[in-house]
Structure formats: C-alpha cells, structure tokens
C-alpha atoms as a PDB file:
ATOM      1  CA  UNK A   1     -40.707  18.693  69.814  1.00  0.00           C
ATOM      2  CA  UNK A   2     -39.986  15.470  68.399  1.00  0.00           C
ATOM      3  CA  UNK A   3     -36.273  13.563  69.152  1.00  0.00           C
ATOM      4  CA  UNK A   4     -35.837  14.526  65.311  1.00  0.00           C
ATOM      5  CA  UNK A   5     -32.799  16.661  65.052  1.00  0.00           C
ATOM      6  CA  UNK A   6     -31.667  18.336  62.003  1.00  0.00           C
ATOM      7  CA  UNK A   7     -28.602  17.729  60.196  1.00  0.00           C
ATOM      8  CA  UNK A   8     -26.624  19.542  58.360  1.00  0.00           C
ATOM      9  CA  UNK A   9     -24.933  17.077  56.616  1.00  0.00           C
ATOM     10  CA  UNK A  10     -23.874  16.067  52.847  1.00  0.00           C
ATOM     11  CA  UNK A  11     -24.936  12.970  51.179  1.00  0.00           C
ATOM     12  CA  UNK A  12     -21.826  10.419  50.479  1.00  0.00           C
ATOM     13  CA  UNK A  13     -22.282   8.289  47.533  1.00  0.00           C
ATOM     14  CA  UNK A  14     -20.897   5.414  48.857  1.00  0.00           C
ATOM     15  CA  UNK A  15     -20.430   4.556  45.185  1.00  0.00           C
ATOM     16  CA  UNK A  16     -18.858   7.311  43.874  1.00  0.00           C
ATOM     17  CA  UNK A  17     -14.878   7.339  43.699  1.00  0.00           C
ATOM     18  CA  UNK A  18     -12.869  10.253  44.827  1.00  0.00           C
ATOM     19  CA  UNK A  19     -11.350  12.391  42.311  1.00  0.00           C
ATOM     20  CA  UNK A  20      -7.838  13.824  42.731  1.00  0.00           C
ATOM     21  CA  UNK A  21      -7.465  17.506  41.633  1.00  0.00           C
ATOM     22  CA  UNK A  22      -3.913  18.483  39.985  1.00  0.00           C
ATOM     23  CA  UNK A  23      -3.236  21.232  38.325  1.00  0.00           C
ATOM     24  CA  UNK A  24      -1.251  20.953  34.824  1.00  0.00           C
ATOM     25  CA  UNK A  25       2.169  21.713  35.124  1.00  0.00           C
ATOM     26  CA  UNK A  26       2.769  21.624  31.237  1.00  0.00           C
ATOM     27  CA  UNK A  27       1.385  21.651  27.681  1.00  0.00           C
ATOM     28  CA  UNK A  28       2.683  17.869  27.834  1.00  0.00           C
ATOM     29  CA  UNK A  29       0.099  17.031  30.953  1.00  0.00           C
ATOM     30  CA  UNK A  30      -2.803  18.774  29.299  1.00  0.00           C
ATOM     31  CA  UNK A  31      -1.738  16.412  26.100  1.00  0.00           C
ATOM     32  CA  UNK A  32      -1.541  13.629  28.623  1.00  0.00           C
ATOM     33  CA  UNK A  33      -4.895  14.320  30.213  1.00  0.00           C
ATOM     34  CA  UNK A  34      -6.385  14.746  26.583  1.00  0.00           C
ATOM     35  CA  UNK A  35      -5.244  11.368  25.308  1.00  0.00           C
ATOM     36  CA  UNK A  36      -6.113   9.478  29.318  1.00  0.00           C
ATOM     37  CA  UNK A  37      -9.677  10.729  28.504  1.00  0.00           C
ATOM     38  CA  UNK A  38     -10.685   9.571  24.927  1.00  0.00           C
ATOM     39  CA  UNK A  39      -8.983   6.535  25.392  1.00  0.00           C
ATOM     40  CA  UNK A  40     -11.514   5.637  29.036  1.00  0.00           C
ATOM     41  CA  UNK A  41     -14.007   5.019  26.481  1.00  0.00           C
ATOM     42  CA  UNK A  42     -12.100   4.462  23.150  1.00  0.00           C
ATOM     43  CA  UNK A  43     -15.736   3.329  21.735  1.00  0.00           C
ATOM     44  CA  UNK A  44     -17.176   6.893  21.905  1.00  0.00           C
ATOM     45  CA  UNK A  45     -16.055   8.885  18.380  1.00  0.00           C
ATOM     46  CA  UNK A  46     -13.363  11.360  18.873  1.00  0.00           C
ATOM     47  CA  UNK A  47     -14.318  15.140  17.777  1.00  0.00           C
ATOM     48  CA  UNK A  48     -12.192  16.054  15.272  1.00  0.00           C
ATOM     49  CA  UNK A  49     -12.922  19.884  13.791  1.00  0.00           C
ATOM     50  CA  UNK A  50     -12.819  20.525   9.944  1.00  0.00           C
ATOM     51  CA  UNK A  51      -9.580  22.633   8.849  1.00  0.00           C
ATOM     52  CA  UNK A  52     -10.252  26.059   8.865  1.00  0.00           C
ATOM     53  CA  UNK A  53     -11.114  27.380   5.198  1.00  0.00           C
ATOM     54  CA  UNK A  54      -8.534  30.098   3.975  1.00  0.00           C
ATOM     55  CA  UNK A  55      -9.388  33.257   3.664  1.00  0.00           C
ATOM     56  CA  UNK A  56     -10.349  34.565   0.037  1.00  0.00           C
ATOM     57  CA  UNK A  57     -11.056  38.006  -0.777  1.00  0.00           C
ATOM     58  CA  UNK A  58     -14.406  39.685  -2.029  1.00  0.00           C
ATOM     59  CA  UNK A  59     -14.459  39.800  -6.403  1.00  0.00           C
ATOM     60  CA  UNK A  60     -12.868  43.216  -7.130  1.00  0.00           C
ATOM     61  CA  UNK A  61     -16.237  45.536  -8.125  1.00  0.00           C
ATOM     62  CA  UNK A  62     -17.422  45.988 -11.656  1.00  0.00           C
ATOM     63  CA  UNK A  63     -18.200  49.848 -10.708  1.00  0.00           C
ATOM     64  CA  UNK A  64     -17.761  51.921  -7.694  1.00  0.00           C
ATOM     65  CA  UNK A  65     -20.022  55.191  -7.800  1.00  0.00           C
ATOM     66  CA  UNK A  66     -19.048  58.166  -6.640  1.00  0.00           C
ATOM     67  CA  UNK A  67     -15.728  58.070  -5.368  1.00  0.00           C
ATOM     68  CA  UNK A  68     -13.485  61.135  -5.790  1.00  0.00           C
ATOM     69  CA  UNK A  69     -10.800  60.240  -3.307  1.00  0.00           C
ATOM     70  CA  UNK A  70      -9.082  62.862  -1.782  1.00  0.00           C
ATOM     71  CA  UNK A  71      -9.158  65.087  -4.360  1.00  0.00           C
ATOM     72  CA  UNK A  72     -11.140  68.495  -4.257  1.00  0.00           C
ATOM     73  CA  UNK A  73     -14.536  68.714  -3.653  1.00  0.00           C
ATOM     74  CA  UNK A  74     -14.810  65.669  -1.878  1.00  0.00           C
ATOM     75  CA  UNK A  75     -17.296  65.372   0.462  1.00  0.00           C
ATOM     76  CA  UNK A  76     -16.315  64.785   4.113  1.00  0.00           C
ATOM     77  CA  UNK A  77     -17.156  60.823   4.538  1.00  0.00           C
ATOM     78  CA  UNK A  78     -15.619  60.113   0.578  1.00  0.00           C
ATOM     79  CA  UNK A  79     -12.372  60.159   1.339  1.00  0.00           C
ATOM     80  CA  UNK A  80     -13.298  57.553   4.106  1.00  0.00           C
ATOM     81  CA  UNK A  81     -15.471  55.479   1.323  1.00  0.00           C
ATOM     82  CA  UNK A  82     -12.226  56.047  -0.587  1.00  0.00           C
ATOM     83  CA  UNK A  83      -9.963  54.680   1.544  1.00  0.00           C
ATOM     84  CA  UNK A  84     -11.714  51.603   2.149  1.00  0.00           C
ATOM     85  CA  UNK A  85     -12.220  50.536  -1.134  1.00  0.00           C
ATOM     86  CA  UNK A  86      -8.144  51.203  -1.987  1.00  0.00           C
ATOM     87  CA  UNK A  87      -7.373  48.886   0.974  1.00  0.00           C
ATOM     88  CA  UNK A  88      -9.720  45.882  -0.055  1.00  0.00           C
ATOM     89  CA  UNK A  89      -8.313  46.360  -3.367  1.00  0.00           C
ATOM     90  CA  UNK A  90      -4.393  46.283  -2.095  1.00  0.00           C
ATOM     91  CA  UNK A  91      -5.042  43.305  -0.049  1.00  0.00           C
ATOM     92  CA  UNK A  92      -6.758  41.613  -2.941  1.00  0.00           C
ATOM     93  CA  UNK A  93      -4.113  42.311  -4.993  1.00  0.00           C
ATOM     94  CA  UNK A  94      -1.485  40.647  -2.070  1.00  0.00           C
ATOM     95  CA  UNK A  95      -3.898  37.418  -2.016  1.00  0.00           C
ATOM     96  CA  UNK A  96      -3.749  37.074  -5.953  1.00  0.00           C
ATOM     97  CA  UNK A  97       0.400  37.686  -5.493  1.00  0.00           C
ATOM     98  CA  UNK A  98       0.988  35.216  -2.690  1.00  0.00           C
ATOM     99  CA  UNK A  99      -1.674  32.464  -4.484  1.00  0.00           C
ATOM    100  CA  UNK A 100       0.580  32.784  -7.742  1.00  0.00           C
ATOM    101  CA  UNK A 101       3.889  32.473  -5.960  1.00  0.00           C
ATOM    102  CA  UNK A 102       2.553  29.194  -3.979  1.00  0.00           C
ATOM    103  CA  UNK A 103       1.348  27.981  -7.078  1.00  0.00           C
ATOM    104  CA  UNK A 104       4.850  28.580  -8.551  1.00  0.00           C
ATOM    105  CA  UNK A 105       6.225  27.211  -5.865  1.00  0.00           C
ATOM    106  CA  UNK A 106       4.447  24.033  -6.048  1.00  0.00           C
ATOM    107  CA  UNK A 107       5.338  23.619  -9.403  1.00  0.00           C
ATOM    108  CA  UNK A 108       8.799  24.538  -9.282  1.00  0.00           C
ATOM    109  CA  UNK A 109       8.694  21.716  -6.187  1.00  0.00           C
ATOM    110  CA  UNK A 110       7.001  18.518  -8.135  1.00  0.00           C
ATOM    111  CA  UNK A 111       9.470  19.490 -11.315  1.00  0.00           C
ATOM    112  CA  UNK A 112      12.477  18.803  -9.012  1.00  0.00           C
ATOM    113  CA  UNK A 113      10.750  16.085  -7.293  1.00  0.00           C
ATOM    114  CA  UNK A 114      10.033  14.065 -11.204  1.00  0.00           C
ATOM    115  CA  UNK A 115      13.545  15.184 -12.192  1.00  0.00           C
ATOM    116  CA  UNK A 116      14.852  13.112  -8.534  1.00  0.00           C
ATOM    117  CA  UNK A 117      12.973  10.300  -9.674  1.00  0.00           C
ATOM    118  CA  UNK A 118      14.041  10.036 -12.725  1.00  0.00           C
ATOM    119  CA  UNK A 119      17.489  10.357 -11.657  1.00  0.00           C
ATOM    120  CA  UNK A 120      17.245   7.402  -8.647  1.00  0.00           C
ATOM    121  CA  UNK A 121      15.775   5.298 -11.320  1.00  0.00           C
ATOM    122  CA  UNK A 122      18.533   6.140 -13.279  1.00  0.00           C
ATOM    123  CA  UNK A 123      20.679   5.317 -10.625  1.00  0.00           C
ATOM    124  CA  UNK A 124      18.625   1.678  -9.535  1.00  0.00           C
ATOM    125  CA  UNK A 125      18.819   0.646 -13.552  1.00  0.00           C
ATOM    126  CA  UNK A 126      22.607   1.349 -13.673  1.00  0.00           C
ATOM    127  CA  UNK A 127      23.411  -0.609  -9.876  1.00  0.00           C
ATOM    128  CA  UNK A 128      20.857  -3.299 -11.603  1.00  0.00           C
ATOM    129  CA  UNK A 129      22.972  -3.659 -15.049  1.00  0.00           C
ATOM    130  CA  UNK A 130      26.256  -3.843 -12.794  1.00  0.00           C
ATOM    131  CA  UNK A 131      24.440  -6.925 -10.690  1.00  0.00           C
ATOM    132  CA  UNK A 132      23.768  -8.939 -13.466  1.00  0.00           C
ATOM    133  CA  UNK A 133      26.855  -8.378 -15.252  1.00  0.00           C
ATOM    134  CA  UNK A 134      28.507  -9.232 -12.456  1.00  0.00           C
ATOM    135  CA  UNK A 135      26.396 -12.169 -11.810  1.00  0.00           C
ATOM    136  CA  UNK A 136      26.425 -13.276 -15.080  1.00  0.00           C
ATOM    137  CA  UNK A 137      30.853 -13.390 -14.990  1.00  0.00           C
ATOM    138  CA  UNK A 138      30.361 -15.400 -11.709  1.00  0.00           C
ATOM    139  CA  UNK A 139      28.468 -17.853 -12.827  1.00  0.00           C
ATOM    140  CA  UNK A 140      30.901 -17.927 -16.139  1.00  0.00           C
ATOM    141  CA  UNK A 141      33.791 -18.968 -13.935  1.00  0.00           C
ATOM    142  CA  UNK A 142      31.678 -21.114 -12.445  1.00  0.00           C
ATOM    143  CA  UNK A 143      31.073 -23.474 -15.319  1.00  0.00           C
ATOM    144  CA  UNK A 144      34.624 -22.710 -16.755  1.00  0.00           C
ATOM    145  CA  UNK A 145      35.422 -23.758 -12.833  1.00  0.00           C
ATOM    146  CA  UNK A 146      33.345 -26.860 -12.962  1.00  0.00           C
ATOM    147  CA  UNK A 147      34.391 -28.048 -16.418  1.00  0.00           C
ATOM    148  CA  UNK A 148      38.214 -27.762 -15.710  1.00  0.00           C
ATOM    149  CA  UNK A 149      37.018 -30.083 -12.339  1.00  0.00           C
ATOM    150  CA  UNK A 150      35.397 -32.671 -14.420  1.00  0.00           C
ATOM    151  CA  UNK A 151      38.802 -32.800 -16.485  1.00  0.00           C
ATOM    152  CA  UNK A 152      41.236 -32.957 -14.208  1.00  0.00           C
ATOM    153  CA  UNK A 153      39.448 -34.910 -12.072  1.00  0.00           C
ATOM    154  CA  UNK A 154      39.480 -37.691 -14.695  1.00  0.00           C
ATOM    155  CA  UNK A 155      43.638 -36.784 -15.197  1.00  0.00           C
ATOM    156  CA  UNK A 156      44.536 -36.719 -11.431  1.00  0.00           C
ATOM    157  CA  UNK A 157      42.939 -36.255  -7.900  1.00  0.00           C
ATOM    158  CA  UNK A 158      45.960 -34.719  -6.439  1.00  0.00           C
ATOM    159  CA  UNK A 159      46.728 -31.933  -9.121  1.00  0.00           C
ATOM    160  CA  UNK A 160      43.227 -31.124  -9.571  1.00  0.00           C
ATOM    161  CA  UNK A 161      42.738 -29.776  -5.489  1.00  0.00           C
ATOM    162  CA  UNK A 162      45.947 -27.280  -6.159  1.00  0.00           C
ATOM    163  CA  UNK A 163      44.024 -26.209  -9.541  1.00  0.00           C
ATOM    164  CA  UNK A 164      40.693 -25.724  -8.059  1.00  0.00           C
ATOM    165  CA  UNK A 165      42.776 -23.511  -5.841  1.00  0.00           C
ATOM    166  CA  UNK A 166      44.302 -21.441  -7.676  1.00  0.00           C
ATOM    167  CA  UNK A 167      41.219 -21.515  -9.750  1.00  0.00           C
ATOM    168  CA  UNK A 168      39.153 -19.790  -6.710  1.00  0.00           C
ATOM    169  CA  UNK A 169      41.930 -17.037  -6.478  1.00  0.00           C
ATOM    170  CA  UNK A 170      41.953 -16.326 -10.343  1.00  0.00           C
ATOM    171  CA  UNK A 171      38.060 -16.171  -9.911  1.00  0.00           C
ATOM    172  CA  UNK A 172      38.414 -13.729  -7.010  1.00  0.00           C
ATOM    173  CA  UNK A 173      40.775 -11.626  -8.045  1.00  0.00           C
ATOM    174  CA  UNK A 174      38.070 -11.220 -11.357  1.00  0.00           C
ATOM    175  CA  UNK A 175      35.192 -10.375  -8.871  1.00  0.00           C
ATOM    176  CA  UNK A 176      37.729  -7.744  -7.209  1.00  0.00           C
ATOM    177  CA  UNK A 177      39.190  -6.096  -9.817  1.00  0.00           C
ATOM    178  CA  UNK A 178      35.381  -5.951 -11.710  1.00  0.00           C
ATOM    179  CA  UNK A 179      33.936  -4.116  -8.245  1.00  0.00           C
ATOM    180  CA  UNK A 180      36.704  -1.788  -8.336  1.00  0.00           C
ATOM    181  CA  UNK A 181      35.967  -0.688 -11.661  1.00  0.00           C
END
C-alpha cells in the first residue's frame, strides 16, 4: 500500500467567519434580527407584501332551483342544499350591514372632523383680531408716547424723565387691563 492514509476530515474555509447561534429570547430580538439583516445590504430592495384584499361576498343569486327547505317532501340532500344557501345569504346580509355602518361611521367621523376645523379657525381668526387690536393700541401709545417726548423735551429735560415714567405705567396698565378683558 502506498504511505497515503485516509482522512476523515472536514474542509475549513480559512475564509469563512464563524457564525454564533442564539436562540431568540423575544418578539423584540426576532425584530432586531429582522432589521440587522436588511440593513447588511441596505442596497438590496426590501420585500414588502401587498395588504391583504377584504373579503367580499358572492352576488346574492338571481334564481335558486329547486329548493324546498325543510319542508315536506324534501329530498334527503335539499335540506343540506338549503341550508347552505340560507347561510351565504345571512353572511351576505352581515357584510352589506357592517359595510353601511363603516361607511356611516366614516361620515359621521369627517363631519366632526370639518366642524373642528371650522371651529380652530374660528378660534385662530378671533386670537388674530385680539393681536392686532392689541398691537394696533401699543403702537397708539407709542406715538401719543413719543409726541408728548418731543414736547416736553423742548419745555424741560428734568420733568419730561418723571413723565415718560409715568407715561410707561399708564401705557402698561392699558396693555394689562386690555389682556384681562
């Protein structure tokens, strides 16, 4: 025999990094583990499945042959054929229900969502008027303020600091007593 000896051995990559194994311990690692992967490669498109279409029944049947029901002389599998029909036609019936009360509900929902809009705008147009009156008194005193200055600056320099003074209180007291109200 030749000096060849078999072996039983695996190939090592010596490329190849080792993986760790862990096993989720939550909904939040299998999120986390989710999120690592798409973002390794956040070139590669993520899959993201259409919604699911809702359900909608069958259209209720122009004609249904030979049904008796359970009345008498029935055959045995009618009542069966019977029976079906009645229970497509019940939970057709719920659909069309539940579609009009969503429906109702949606409208009932973007009528009080117009008639809170109108009100906040209401509301804004009001706090807006108040502003600019408000602004428009302040700026009054203002030139009342100045042209008193001019005046009794040209009087006296003295008297006219204690004016200016009791000027800025007068004015105050206006901007308090106009906020309160």
């Amino acid at each position: 025999m030749n000096n060849a000896s078999i072996r039983n051995e695996a190939k090592v990559d010596p490329n190849a990094v080792e993986k760790k194994v862990s096993v989720p311990k939550s909904a939040a690692d299998i999120q986390r583990w989710k999120v690592e992967k798409l973002m390794r490669n956040p070139d590669k498109p993520a899959y993201i499945p259409a919604p699911k279409k809702e359900w909608k029944p069958k259209a209720a049947p122009e004609f249904v042959r030979d049904v008796m029901g359970s009345s008498a002389g029935a055959g045995s599998g009618e009542f069966h054929v019977y029976r079906h029909i009645r229970r497509r036609e019940y939970n057709r019936q719920a659909y069309l229900n539940k579609q009009e009360k969503k429906h109702k509900l949606d409208e009932e929902y973007q009528k009080k969502r117009e008639e809170n809009k109108i009100a906040a705008e209401e509301a804004t147009a009001k706090k807006r008027a108040k502003r600019l009156r408000r602004k428009k008194k302040m700026q009054a005193i203002q030139k009342k303020g100045e042209k008193n200055n001019s005046k009794d600056q040209d009087d006296s320099g003295k008297s006219s600091e204690n004016e200016d003074e009791q000027n800025q209180e007068c004015s105050l007291e206006k901007v308090e007593s106009a906020n309160s109200q």
